[in-house]
N, C-alpha and C. Protein backbone atom coordinates (compact mmCIF):
# COMPACT_ATOMS: atom_id res chain seq x y z
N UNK A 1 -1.67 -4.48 11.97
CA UNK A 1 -1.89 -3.70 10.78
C UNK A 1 -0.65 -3.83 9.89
N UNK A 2 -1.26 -3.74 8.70
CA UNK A 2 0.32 -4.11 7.34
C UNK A 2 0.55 -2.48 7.12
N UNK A 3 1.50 -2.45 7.09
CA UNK A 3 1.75 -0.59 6.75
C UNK A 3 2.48 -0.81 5.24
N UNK A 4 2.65 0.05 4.32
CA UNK A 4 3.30 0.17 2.96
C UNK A 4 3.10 1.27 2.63
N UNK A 5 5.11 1.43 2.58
CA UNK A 5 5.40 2.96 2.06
C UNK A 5 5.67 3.01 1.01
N UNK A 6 4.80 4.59 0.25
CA UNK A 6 5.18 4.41 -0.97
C UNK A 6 6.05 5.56 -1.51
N UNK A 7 7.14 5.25 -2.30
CA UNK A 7 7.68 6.70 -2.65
C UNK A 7 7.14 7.13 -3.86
N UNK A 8 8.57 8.21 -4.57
CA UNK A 8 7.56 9.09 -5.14
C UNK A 8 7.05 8.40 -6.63
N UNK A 9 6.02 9.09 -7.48
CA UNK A 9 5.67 8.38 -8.19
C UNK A 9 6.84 8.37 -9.76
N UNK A 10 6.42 7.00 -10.48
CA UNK A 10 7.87 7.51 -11.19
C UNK A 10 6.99 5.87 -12.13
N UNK A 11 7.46 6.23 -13.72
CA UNK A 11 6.61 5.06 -14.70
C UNK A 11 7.01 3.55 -14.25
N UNK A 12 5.52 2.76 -14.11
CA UNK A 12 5.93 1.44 -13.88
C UNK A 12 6.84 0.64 -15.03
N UNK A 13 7.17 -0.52 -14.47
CA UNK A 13 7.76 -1.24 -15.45
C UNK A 13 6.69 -1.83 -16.48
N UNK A 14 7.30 -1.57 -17.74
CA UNK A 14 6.99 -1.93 -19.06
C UNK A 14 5.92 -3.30 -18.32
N UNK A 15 5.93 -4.24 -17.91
CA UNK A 15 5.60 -5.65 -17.60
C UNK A 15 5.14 -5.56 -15.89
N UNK A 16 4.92 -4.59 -15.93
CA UNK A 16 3.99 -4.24 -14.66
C UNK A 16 3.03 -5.50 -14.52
N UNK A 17 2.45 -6.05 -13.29
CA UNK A 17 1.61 -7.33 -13.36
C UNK A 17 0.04 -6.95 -12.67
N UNK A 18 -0.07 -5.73 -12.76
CA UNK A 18 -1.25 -4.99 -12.31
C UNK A 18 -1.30 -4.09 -13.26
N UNK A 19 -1.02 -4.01 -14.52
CA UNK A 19 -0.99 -3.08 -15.76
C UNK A 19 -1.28 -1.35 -15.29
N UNK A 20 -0.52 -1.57 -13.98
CA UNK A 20 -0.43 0.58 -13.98
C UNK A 20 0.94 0.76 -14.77
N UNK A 21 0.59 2.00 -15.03
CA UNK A 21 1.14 2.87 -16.05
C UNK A 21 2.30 3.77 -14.89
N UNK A 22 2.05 4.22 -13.49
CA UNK A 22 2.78 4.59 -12.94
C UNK A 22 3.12 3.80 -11.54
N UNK A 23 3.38 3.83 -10.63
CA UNK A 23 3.91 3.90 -9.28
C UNK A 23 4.13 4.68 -8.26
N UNK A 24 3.88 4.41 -7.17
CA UNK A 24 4.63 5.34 -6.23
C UNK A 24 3.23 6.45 -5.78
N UNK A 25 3.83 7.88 -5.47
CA UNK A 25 2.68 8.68 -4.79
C UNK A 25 3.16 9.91 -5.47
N UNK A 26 2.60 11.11 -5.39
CA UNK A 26 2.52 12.52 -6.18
C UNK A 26 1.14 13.08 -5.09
N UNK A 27 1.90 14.42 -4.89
CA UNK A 27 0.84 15.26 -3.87
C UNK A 27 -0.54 15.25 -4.62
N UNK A 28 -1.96 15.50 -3.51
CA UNK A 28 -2.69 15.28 -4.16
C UNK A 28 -3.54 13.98 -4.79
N UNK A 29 -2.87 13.23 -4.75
CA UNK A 29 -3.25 11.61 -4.80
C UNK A 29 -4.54 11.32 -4.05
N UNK A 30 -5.78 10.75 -5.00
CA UNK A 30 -6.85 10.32 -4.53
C UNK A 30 -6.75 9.08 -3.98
N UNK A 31 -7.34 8.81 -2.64
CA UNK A 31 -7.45 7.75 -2.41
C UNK A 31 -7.27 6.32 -2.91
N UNK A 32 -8.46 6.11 -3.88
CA UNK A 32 -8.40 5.32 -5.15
C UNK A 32 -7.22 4.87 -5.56
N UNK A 33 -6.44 6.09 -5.97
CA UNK A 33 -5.32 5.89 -6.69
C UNK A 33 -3.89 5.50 -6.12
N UNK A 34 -4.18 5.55 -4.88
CA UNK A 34 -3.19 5.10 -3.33
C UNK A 34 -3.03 4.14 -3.46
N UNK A 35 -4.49 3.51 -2.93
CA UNK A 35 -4.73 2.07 -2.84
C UNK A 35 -4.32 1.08 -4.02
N UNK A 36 -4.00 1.80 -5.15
CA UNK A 36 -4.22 0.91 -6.38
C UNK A 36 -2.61 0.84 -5.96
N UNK A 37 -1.61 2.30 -6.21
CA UNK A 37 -0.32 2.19 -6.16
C UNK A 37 -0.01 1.16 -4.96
N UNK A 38 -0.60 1.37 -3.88
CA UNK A 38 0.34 0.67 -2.79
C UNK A 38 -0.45 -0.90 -2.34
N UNK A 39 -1.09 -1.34 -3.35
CA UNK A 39 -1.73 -2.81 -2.78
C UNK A 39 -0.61 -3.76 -3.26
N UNK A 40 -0.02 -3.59 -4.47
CA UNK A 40 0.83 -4.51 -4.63
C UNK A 40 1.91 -3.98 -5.98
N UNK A 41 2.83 -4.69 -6.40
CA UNK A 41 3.37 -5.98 -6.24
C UNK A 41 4.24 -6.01 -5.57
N UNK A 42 4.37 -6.92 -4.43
CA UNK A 42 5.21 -6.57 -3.43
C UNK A 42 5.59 -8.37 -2.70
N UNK A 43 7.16 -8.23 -2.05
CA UNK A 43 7.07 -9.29 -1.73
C UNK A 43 6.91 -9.22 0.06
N UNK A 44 6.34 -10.13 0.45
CA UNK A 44 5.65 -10.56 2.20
C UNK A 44 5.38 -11.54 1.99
N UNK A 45 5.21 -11.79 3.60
CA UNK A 45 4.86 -13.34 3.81
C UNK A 45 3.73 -13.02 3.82
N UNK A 46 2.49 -14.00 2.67
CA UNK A 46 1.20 -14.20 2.46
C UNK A 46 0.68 -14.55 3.75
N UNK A 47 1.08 -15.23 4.39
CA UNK A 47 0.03 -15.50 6.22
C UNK A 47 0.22 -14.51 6.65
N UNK A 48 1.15 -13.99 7.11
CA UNK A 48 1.67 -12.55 8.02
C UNK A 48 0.87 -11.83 7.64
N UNK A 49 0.47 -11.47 6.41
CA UNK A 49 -0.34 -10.15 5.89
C UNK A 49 -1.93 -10.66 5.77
N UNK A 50 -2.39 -12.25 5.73
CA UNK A 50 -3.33 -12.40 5.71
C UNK A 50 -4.31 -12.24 7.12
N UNK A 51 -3.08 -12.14 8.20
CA UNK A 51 -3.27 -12.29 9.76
C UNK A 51 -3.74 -10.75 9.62
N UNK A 52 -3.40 -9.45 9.17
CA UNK A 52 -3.61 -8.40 9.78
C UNK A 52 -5.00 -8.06 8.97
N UNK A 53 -5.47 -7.32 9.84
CA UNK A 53 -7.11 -7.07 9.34
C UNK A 53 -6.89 -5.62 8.55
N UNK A 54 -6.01 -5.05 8.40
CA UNK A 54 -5.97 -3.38 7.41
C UNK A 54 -4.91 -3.19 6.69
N UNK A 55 -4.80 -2.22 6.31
CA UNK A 55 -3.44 -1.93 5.63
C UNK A 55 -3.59 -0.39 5.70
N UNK A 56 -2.63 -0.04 5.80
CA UNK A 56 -2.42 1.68 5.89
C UNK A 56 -1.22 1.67 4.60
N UNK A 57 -1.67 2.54 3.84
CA UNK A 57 -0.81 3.08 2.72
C UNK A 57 -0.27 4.73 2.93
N UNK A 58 1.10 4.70 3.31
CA UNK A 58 1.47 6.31 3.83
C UNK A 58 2.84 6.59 2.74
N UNK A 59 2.90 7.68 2.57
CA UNK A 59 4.22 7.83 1.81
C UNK A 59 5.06 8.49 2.70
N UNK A 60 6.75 9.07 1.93
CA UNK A 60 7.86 8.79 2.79
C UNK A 60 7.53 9.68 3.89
N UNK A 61 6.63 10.98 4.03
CA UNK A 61 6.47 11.72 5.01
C UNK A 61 6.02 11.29 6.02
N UNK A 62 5.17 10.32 5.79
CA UNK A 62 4.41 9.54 7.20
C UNK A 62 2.87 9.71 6.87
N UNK A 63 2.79 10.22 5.58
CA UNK A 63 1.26 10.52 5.73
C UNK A 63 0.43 9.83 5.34
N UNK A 64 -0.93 9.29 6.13
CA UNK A 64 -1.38 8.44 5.75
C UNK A 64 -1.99 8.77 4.18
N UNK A 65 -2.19 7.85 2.98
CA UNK A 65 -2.95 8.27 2.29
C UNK A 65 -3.94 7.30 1.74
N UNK A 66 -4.16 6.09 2.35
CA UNK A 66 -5.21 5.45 1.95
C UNK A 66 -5.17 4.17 3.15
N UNK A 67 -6.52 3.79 3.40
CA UNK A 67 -6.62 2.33 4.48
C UNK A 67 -7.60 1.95 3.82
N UNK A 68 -6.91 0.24 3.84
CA UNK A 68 -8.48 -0.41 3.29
C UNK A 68 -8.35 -2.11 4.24
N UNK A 69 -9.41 -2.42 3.98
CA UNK A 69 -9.56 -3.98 5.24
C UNK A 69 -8.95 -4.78 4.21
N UNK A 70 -8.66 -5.35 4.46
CA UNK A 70 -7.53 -7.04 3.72
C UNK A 70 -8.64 -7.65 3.34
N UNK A 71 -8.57 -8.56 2.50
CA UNK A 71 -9.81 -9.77 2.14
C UNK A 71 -8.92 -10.72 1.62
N UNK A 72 -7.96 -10.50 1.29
CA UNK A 72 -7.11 -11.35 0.46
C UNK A 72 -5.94 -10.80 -0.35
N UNK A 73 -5.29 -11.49 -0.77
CA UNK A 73 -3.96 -11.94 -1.56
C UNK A 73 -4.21 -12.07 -2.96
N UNK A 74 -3.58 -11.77 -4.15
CA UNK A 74 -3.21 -12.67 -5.21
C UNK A 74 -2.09 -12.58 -5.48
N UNK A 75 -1.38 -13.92 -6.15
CA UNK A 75 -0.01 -14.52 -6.52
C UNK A 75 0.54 -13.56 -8.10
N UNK A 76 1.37 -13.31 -7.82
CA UNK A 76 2.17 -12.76 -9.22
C UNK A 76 3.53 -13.12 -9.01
N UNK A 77 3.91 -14.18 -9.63
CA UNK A 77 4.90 -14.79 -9.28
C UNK A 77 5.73 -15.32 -8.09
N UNK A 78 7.03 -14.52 -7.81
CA UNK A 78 6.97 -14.79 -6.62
C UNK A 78 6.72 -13.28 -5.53
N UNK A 79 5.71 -12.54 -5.82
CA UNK A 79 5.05 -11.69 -5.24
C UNK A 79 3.93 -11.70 -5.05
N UNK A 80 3.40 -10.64 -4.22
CA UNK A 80 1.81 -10.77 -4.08
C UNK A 80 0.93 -9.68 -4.26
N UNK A 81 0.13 -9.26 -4.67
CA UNK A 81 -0.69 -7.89 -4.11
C UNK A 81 -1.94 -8.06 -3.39
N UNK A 82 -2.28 -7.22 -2.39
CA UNK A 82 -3.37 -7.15 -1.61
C UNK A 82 -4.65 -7.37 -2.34
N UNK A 83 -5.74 -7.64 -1.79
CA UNK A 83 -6.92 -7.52 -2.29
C UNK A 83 -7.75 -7.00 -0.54
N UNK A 84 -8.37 -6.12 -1.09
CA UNK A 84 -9.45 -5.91 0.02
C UNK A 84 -10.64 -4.66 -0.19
N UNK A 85 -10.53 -3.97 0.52
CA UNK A 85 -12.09 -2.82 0.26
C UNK A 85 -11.62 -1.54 0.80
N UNK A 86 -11.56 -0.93 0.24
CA UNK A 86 -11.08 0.29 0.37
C UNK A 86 -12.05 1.33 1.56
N UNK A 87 -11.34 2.01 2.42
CA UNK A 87 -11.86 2.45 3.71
C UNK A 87 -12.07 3.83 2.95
N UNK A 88 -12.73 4.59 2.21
CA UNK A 88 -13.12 5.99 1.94
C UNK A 88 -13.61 6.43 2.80
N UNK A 89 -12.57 7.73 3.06
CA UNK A 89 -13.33 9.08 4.19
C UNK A 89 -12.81 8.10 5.15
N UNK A 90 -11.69 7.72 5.61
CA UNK A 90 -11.09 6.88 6.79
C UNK A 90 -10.55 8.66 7.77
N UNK A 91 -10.95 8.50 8.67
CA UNK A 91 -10.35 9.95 9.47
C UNK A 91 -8.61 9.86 9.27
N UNK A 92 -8.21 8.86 9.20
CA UNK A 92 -7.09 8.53 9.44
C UNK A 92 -6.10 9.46 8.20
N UNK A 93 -6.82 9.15 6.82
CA UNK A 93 -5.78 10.04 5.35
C UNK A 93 -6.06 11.38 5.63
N UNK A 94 -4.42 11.53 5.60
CA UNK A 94 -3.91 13.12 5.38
C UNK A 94 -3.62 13.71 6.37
N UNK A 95 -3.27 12.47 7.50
CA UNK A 95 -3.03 12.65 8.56
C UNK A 95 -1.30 12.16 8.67
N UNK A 96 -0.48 12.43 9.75
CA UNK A 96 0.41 11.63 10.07
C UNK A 96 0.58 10.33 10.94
N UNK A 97 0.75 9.21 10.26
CA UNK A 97 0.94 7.68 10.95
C UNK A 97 1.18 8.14 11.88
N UNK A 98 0.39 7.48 13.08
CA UNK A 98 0.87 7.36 14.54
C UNK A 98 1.58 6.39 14.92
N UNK A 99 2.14 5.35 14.05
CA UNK A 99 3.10 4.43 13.98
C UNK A 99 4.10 4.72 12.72
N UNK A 100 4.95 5.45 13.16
CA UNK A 100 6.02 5.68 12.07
C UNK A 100 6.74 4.61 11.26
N UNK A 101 7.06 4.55 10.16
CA UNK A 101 7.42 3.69 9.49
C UNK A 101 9.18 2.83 9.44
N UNK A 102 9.51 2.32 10.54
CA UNK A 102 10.58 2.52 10.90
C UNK A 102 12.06 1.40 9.90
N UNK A 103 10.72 0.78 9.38
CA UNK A 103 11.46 -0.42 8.79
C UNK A 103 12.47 0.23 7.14
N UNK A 104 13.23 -0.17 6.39
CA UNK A 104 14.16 0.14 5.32
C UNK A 104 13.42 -0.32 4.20
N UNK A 105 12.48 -1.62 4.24
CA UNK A 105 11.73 -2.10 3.52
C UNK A 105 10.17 -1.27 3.17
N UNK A 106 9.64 -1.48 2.07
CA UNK A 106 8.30 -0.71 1.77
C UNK A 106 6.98 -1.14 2.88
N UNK A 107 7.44 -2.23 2.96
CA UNK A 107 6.14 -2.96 3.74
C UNK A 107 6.56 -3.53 4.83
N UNK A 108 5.89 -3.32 6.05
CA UNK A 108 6.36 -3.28 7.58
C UNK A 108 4.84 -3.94 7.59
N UNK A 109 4.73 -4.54 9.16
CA UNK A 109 3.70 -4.99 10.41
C UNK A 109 4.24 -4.17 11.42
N UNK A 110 2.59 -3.64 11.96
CA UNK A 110 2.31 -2.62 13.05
C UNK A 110 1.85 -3.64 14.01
């Protein structure tokens, strides 16, 4: 599993390459809006992340707040963001990761 932590939310850059307007997480955060913050732009190794079948999106508390299945990658320079299908009503959000996030980096393998 790809894990990606997100902190708090705070305005994207002007030249954002997924044209959000913000970043990051804020209590309350719909699903939807998880998944959008924490799919990308981010740098990983494209095989490594194409190998794992989910992604768990948790912020700095540990909490999960969105899982969705992988399908794919797209290129934004030399970054990437996820593509896949979003897991709604996953038992898992709003829960605490049972794999804590131990890495310094946003995006870890479970």
């Amino acid at each position: 599993m790809l894990q990606i932590q997100l902190g708090a939310e705070r305005p994207a850059d002007a030249d954002d390459r997924l044209g959000r307007a913000t970043v990051g997480w804020h209590p309350g955060m719909p699903e939807d809006e998880a998944w959008q913050a924490g799919r990308g732009v981010w740098k990983f190794n494209a095989d490594r992340a194409l190998s794992q079948d989910e992604v768990q999106i948790i912020n700095t508390d540990g909490i999960v707040l969105a899982v969705a299945r992988i399908t794919g990658i797209s290129k934004h320079g030399d970054r990437y963001a996820l593509e896949g299908d979003l897991l709604r009503g996953d038992p898992r959000v709003g829960r605490p990761t049972p794999s804590p996030h131990l890495s310094r980096n946003p995006v870890t393998y479970i």
